[in-house]
PDB file of N, CA and C in Angstrom:
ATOM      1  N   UNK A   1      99.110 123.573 125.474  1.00  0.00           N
ATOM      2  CA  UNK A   1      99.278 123.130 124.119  1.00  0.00           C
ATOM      3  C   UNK A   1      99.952 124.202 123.276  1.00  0.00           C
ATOM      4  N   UNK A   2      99.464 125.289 123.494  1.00  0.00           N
ATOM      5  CA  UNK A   2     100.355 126.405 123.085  1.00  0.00           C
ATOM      6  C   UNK A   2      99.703 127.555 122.070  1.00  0.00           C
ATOM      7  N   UNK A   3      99.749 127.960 121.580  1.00  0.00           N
ATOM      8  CA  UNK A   3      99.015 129.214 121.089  1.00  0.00           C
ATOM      9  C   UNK A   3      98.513 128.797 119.227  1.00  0.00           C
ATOM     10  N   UNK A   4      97.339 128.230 119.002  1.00  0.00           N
ATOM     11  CA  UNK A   4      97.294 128.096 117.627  1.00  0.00           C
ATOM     12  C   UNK A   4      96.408 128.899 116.986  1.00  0.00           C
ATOM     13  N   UNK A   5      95.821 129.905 117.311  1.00  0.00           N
ATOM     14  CA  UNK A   5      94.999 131.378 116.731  1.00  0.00           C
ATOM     15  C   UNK A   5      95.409 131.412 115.652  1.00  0.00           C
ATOM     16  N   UNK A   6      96.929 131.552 115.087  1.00  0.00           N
ATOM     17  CA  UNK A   6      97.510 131.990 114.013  1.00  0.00           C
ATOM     18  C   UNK A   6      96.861 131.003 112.884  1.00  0.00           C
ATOM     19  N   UNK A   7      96.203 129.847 113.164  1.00  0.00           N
ATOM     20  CA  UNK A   7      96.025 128.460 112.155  1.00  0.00           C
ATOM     21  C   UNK A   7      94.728 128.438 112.012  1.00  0.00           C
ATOM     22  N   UNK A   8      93.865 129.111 112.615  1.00  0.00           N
ATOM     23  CA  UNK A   8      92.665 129.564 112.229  1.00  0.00           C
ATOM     24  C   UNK A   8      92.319 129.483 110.994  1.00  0.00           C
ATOM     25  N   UNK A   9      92.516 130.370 109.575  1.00  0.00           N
ATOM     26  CA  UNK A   9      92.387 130.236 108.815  1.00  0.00           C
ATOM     27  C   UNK A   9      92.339 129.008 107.945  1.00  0.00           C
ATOM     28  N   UNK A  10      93.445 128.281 108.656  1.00  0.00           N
ATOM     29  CA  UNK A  10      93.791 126.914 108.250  1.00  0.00           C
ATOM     30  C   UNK A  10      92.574 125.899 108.882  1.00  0.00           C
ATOM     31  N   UNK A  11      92.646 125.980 109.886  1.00  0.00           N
ATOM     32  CA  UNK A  11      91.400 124.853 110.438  1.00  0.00           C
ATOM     33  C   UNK A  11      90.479 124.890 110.063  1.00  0.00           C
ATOM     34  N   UNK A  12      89.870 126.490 109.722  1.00  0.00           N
ATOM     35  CA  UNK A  12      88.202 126.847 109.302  1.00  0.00           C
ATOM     36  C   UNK A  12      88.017 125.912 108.001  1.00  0.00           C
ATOM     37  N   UNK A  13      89.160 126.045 107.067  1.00  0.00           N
ATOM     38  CA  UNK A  13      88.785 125.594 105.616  1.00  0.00           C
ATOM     39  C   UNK A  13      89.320 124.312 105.234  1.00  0.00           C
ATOM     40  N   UNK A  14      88.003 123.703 104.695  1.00  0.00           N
ATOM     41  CA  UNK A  14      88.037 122.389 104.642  1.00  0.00           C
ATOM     42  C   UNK A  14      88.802 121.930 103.611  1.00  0.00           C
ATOM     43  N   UNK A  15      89.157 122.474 102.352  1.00  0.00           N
ATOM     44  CA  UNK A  15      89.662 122.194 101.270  1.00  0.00           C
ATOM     45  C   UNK A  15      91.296 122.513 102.079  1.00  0.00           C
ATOM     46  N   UNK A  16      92.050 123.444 102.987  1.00  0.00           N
ATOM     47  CA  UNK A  16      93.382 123.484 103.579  1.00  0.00           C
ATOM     48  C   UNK A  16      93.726 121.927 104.282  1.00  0.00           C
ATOM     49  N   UNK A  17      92.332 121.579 104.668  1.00  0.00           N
ATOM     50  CA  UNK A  17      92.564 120.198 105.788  1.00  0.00           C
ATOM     51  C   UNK A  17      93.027 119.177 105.098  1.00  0.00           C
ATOM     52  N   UNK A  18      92.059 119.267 104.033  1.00  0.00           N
ATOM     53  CA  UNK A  18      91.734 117.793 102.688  1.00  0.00           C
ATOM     54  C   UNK A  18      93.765 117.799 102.337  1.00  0.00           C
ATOM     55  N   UNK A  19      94.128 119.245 101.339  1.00  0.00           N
ATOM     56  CA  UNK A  19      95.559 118.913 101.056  1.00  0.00           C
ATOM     57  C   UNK A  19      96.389 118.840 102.427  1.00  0.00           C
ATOM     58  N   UNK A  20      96.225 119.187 103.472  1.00  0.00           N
ATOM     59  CA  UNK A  20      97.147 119.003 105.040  1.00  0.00           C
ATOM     60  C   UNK A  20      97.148 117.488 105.142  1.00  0.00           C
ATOM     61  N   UNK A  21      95.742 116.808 104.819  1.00  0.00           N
ATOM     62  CA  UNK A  21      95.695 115.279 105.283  1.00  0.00           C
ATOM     63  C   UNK A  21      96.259 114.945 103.907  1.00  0.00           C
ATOM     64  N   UNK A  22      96.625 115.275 102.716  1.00  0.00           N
ATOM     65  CA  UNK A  22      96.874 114.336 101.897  1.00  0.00           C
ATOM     66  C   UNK A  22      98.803 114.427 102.200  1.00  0.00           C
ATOM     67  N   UNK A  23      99.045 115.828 102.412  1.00  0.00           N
ATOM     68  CA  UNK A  23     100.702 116.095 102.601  1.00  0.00           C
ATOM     69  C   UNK A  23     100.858 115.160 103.488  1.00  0.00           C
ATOM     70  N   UNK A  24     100.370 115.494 104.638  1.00  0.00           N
ATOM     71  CA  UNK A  24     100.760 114.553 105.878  1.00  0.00           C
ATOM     72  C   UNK A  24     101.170 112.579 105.729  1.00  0.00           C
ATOM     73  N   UNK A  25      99.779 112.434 105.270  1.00  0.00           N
ATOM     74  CA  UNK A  25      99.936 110.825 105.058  1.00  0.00           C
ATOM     75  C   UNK A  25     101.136 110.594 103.880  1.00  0.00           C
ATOM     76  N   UNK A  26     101.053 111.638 102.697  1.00  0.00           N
ATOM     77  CA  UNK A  26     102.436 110.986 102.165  1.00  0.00           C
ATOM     78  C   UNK A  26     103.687 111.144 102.541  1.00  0.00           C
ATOM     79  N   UNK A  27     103.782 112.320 103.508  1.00  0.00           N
ATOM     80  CA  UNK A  27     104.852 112.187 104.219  1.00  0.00           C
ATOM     81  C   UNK A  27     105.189 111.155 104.762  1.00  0.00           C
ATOM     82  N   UNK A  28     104.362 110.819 105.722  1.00  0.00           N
ATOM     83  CA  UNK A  28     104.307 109.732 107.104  1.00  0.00           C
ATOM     84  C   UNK A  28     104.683 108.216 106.345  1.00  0.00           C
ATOM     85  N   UNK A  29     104.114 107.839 104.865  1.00  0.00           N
ATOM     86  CA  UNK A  29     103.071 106.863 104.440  1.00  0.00           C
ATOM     87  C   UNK A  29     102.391 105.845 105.054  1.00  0.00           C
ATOM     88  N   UNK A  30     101.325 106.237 106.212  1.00  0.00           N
ATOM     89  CA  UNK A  30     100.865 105.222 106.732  1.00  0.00           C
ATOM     90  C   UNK A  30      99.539 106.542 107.075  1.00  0.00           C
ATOM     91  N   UNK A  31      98.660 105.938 106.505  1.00  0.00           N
ATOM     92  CA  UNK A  31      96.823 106.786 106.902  1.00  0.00           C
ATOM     93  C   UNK A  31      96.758 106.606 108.011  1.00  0.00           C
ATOM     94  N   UNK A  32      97.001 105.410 108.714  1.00  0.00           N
ATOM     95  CA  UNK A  32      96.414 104.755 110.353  1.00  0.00           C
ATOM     96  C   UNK A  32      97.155 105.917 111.392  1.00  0.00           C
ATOM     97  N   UNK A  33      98.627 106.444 110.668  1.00  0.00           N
ATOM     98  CA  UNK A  33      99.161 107.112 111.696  1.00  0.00           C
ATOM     99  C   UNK A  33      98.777 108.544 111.698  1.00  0.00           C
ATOM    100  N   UNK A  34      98.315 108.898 110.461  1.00  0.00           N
ATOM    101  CA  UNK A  34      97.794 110.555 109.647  1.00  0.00           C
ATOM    102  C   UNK A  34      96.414 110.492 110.551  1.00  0.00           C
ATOM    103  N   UNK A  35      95.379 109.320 110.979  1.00  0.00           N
ATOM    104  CA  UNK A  35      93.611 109.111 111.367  1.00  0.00           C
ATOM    105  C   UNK A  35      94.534 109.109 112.630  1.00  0.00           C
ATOM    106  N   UNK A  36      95.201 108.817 113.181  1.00  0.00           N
ATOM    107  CA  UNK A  36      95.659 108.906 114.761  1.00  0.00           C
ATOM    108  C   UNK A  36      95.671 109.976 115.287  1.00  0.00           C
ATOM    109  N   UNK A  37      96.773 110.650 114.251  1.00  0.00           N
ATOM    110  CA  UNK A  37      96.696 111.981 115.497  1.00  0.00           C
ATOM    111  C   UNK A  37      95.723 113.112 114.945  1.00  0.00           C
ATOM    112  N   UNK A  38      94.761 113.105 113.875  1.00  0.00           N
ATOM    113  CA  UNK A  38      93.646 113.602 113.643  1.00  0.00           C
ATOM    114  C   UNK A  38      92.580 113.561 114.745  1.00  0.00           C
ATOM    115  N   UNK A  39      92.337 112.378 114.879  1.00  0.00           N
ATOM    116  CA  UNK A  39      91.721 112.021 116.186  1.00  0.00           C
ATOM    117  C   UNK A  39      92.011 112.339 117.424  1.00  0.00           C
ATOM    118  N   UNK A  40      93.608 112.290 117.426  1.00  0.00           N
ATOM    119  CA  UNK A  40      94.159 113.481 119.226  1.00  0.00           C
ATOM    120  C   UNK A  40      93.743 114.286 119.061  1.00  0.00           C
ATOM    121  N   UNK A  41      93.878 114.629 117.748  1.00  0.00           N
ATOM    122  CA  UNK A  41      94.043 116.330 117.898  1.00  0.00           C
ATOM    123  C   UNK A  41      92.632 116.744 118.016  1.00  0.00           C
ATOM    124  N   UNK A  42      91.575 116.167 117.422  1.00  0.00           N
ATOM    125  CA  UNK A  42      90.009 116.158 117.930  1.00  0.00           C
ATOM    126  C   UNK A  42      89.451 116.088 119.092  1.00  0.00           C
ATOM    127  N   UNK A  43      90.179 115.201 120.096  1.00  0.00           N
ATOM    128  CA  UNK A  43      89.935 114.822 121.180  1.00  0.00           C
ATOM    129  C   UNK A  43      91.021 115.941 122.210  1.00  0.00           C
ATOM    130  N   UNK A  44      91.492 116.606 121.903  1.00  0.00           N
ATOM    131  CA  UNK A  44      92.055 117.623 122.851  1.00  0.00           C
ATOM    132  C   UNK A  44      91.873 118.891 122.516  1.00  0.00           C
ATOM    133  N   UNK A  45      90.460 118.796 121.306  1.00  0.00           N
ATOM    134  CA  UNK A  45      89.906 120.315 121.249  1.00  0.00           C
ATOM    135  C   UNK A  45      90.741 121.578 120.112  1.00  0.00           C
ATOM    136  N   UNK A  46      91.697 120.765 119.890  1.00  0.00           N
ATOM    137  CA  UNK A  46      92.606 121.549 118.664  1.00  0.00           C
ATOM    138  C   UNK A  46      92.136 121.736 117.577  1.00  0.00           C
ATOM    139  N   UNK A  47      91.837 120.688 117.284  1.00  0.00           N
ATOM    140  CA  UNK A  47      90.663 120.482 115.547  1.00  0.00           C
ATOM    141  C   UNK A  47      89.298 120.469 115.569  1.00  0.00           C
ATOM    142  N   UNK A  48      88.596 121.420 115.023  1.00  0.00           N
ATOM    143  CA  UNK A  48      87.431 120.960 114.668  1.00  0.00           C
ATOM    144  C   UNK A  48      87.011 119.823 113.889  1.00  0.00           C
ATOM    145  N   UNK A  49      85.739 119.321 114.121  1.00  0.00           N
ATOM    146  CA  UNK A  49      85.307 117.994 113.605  1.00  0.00           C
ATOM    147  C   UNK A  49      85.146 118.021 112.170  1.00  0.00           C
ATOM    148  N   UNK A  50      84.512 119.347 111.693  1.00  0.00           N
ATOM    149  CA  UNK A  50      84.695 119.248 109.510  1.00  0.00           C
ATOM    150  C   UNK A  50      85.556 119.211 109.312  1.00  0.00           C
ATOM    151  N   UNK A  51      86.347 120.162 110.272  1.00  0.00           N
ATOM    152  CA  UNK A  51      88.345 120.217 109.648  1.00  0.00           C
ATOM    153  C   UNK A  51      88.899 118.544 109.704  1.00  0.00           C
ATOM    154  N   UNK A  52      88.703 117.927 110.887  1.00  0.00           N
ATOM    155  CA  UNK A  52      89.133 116.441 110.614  1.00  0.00           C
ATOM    156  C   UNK A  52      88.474 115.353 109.857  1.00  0.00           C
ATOM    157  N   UNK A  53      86.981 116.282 109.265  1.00  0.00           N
ATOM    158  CA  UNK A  53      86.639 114.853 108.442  1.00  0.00           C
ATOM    159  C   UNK A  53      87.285 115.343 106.866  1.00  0.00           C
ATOM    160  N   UNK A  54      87.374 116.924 106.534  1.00  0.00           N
ATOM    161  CA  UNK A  54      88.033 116.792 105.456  1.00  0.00           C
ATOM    162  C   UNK A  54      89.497 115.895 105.849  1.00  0.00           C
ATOM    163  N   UNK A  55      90.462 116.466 106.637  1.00  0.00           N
ATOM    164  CA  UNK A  55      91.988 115.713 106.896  1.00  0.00           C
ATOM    165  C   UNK A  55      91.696 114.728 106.663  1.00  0.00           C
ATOM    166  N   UNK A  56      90.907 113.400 107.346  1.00  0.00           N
ATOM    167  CA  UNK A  56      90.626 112.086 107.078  1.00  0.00           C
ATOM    168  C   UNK A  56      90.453 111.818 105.375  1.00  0.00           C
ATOM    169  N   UNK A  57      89.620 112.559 104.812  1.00  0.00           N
ATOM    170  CA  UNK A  57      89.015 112.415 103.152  1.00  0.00           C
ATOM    171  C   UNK A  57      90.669 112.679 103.018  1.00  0.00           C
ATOM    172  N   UNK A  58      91.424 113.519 102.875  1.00  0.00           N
ATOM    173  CA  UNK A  58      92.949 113.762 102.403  1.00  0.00           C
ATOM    174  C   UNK A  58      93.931 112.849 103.016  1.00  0.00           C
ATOM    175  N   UNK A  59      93.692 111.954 103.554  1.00  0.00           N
ATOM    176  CA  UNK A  59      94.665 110.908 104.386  1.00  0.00           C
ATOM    177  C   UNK A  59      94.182 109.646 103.582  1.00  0.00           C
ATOM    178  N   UNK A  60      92.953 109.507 103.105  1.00  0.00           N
ATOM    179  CA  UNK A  60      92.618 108.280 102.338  1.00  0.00           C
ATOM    180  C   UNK A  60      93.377 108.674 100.890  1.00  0.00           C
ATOM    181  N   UNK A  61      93.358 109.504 100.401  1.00  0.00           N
ATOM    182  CA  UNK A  61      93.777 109.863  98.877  1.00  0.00           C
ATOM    183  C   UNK A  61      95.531 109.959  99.526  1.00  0.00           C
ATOM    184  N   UNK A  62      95.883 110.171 100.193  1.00  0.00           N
ATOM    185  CA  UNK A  62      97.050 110.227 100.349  1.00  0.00           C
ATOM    186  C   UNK A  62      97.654 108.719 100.455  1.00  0.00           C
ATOM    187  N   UNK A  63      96.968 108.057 101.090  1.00  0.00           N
ATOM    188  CA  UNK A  63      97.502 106.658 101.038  1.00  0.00           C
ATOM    189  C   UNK A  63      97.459 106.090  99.902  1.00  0.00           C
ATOM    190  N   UNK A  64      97.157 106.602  98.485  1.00  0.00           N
ATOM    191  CA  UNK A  64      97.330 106.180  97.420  1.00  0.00           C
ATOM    192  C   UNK A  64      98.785 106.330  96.950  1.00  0.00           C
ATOM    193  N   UNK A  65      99.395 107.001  97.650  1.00  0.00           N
ATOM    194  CA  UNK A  65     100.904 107.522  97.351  1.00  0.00           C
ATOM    195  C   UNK A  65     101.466 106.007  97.140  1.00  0.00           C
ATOM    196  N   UNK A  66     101.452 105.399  98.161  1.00  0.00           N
ATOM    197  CA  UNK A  66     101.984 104.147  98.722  1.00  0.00           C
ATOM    198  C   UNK A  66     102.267 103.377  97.185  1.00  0.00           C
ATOM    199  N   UNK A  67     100.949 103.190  96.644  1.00  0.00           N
ATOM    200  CA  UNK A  67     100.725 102.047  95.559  1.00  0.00           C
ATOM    201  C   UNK A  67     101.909 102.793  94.383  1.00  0.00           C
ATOM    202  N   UNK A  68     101.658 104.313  93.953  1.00  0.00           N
ATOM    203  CA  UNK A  68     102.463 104.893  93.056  1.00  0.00           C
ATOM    204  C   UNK A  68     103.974 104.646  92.847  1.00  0.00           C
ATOM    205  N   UNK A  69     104.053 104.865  94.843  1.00  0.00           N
ATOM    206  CA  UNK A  69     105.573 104.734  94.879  1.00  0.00           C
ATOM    207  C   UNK A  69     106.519 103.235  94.752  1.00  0.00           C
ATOM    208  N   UNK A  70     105.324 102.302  95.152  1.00  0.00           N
ATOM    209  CA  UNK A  70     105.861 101.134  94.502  1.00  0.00           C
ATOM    210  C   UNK A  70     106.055 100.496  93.161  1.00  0.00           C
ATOM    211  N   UNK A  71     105.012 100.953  92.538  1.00  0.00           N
ATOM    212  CA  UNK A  71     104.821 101.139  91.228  1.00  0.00           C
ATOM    213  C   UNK A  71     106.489 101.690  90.498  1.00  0.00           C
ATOM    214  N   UNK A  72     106.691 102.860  90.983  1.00  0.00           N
ATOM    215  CA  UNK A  72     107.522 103.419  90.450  1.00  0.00           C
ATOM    216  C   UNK A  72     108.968 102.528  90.663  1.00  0.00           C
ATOM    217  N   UNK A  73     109.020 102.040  91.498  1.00  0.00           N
ATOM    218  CA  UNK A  73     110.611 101.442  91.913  1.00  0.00           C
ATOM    219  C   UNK A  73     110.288 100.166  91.644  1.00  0.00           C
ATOM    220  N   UNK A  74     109.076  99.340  91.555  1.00  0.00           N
ATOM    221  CA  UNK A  74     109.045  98.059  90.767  1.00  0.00           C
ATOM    222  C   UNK A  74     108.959  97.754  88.791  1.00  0.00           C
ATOM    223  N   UNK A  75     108.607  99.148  88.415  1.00  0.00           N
ATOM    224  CA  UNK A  75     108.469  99.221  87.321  1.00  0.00           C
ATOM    225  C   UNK A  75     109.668 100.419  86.344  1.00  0.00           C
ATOM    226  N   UNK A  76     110.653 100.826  87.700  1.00  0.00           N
ATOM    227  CA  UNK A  76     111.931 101.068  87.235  1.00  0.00           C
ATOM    228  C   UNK A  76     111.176 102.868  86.554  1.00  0.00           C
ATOM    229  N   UNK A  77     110.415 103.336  86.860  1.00  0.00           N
ATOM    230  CA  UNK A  77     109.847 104.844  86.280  1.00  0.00           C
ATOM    231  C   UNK A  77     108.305 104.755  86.526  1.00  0.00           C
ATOM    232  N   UNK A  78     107.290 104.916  85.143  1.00  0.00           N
ATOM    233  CA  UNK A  78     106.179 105.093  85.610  1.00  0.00           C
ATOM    234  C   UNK A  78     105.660 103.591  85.710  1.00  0.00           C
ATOM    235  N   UNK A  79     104.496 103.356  86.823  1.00  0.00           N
ATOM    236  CA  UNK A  79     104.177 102.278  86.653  1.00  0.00           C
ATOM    237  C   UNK A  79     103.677 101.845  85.143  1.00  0.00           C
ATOM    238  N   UNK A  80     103.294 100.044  85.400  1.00  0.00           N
ATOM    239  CA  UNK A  80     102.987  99.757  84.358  1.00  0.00           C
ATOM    240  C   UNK A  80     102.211  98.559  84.319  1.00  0.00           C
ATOM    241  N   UNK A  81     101.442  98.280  83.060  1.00  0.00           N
ATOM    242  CA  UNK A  81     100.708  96.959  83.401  1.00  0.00           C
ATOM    243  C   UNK A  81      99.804  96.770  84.645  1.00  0.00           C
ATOM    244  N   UNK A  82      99.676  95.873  85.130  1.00  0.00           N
ATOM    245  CA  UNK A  82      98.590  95.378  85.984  1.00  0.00           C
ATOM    246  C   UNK A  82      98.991  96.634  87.261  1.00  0.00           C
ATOM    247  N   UNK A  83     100.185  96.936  87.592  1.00  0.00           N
ATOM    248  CA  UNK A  83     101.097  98.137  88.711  1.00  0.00           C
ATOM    249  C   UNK A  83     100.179  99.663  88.108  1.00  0.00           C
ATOM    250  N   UNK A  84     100.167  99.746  87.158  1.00  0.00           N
ATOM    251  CA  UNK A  84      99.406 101.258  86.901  1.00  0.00           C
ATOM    252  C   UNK A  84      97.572 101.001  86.824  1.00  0.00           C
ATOM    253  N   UNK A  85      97.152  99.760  86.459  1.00  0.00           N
ATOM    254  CA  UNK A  85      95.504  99.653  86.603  1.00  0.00           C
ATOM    255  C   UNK A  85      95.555  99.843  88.408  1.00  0.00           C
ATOM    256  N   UNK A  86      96.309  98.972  88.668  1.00  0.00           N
ATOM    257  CA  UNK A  86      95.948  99.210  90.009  1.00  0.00           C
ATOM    258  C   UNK A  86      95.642 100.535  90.872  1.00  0.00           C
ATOM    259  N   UNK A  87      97.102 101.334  90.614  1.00  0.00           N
ATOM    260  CA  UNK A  87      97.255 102.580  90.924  1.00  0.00           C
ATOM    261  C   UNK A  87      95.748 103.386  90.700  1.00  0.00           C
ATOM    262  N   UNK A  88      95.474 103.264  89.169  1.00  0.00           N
ATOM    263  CA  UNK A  88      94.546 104.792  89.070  1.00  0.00           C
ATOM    264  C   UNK A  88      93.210 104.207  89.118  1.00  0.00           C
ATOM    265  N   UNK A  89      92.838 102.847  89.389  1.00  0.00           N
ATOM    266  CA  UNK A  89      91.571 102.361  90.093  1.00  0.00           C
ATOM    267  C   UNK A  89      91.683 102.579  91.578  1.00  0.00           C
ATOM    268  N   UNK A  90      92.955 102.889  92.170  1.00  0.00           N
ATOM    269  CA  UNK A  90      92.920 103.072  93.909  1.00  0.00           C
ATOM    270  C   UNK A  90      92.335 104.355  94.089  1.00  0.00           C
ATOM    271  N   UNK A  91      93.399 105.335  93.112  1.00  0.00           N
ATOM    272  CA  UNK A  91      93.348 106.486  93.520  1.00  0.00           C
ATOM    273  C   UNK A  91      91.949 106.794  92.820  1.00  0.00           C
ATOM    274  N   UNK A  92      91.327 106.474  91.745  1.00  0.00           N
ATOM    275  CA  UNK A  92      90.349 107.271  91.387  1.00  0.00           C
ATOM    276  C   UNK A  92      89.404 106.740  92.269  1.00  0.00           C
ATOM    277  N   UNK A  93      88.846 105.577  92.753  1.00  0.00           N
ATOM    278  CA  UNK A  93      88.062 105.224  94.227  1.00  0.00           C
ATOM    279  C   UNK A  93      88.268 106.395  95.179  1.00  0.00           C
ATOM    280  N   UNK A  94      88.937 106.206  95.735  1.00  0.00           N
ATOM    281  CA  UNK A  94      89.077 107.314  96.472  1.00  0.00           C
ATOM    282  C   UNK A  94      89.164 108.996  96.100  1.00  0.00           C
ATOM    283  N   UNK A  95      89.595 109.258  94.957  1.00  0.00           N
ATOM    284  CA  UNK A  95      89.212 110.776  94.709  1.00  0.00           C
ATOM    285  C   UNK A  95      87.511 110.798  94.530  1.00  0.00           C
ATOM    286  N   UNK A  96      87.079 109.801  93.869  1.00  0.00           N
ATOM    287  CA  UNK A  96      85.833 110.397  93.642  1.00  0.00           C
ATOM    288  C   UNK A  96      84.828 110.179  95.130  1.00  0.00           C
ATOM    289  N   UNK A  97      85.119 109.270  95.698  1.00  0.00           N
ATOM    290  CA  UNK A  97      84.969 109.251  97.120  1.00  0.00           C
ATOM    291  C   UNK A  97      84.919 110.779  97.714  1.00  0.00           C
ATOM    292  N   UNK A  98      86.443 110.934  97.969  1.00  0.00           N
ATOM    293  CA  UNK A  98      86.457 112.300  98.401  1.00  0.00           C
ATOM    294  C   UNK A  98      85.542 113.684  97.728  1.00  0.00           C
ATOM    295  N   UNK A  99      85.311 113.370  96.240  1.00  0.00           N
ATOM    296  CA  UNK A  99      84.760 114.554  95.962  1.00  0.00           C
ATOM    297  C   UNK A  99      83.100 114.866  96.566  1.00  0.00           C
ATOM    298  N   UNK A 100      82.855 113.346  96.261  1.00  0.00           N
ATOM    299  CA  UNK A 100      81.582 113.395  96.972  1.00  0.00           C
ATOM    300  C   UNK A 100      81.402 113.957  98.082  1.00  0.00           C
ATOM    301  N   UNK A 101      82.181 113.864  99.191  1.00  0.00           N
ATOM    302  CA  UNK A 101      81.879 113.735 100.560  1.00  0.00           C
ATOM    303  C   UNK A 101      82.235 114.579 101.037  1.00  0.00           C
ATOM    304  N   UNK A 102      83.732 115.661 100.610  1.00  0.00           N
ATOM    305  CA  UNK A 102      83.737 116.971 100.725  1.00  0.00           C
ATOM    306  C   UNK A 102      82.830 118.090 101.044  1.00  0.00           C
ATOM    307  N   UNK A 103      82.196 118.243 100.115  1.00  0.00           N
ATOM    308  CA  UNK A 103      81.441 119.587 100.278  1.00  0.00           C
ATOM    309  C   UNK A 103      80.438 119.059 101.337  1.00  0.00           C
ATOM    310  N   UNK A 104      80.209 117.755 102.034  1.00  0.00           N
ATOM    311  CA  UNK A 104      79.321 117.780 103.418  1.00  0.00           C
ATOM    312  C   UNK A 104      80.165 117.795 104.219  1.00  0.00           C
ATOM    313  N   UNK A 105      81.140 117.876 104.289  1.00  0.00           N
ATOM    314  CA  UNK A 105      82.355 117.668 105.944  1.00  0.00           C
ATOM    315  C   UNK A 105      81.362 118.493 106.729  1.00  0.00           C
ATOM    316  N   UNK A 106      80.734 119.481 107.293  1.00  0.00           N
ATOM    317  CA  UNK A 106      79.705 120.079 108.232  1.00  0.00           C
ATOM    318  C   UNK A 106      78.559 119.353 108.544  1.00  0.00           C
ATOM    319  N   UNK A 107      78.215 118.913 107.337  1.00  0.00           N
ATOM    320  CA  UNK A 107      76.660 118.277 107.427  1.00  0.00           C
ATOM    321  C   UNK A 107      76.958 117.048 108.461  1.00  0.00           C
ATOM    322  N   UNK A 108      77.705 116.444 108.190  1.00  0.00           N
ATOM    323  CA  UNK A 108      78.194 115.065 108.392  1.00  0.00           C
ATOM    324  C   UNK A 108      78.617 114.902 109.794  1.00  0.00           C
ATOM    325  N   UNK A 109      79.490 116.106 110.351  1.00  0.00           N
ATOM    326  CA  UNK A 109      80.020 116.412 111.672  1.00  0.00           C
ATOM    327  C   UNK A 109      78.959 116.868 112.427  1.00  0.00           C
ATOM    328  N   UNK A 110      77.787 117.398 112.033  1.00  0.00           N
ATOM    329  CA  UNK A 110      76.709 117.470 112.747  1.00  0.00           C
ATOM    330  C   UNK A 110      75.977 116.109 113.382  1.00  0.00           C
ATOM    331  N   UNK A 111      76.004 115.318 111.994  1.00  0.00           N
ATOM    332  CA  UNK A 111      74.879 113.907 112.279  1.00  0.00           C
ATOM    333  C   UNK A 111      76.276 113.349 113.289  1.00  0.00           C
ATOM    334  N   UNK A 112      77.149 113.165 113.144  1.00  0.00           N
ATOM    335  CA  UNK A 112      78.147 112.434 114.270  1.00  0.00           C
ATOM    336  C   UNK A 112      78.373 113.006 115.533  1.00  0.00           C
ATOM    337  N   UNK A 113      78.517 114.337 115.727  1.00  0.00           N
ATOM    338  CA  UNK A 113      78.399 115.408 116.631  1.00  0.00           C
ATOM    339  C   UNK A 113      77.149 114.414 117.757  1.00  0.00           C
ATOM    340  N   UNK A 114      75.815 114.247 116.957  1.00  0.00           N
ATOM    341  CA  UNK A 114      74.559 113.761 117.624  1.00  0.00           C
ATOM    342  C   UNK A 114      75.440 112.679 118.495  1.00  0.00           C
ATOM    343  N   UNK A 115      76.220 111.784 118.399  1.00  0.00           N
ATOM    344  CA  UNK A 115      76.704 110.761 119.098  1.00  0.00           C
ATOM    345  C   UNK A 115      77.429 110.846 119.906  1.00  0.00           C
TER     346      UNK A 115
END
């Protein structure tokens, strides 16, 4: 697989994972494909399990991109009307989601770990 020591720093911290999963999915724009290879990369020992449940929490907020960016090219700039309720009821679901659930990414990888 090849030498990733250097990313250490990066994997340990959960708040690096959270913005890695949010860059990633808006890159990509598709979460299903950002939770895919989170999951390889779990399953071939690369990622730790807090590091991928923050990435996952940052792949859900990232898929909010999606709604913005349509927003923006259907509403010709910032969204608007029923296009912007939508938007900041998606994204704020999910940020406050994420805030919650953040600071357990360990706790959480333990109780799943059990399985």
């Amino acid at each position: 697989m090849g030498n990733i020591e250097h990313l250490q720093w990066f994997l340990g911290n959960p708040i690096y994972m959270f913005i890695g999963g949010i860059a990633m999915t808006l890159a990509w724009q598709s979460s299903s494909l950002s939770t895919t290879a989170i999951i390889a990369l779990v399953a071939s020992g690369a990622l730790p399990l807090p590091a991928a449940i923050a990435a996952v929490l940052g792949a859900n907020i990232g898929t909010t991109g999606t709604i913005w960016l349509a927003g923006f090219f259907v509403s010709d700039g910032m969204p608007k009307g029923d296009t912007l309720r939508i938007a900041i009821i998606h994204t704020g679901a999910n940020l406050m989601m994420a805030i919650a659930l953040l600071p357990f990414c360990s706790q959480i990888a333990k109780y799943v770990g059990r399985f």
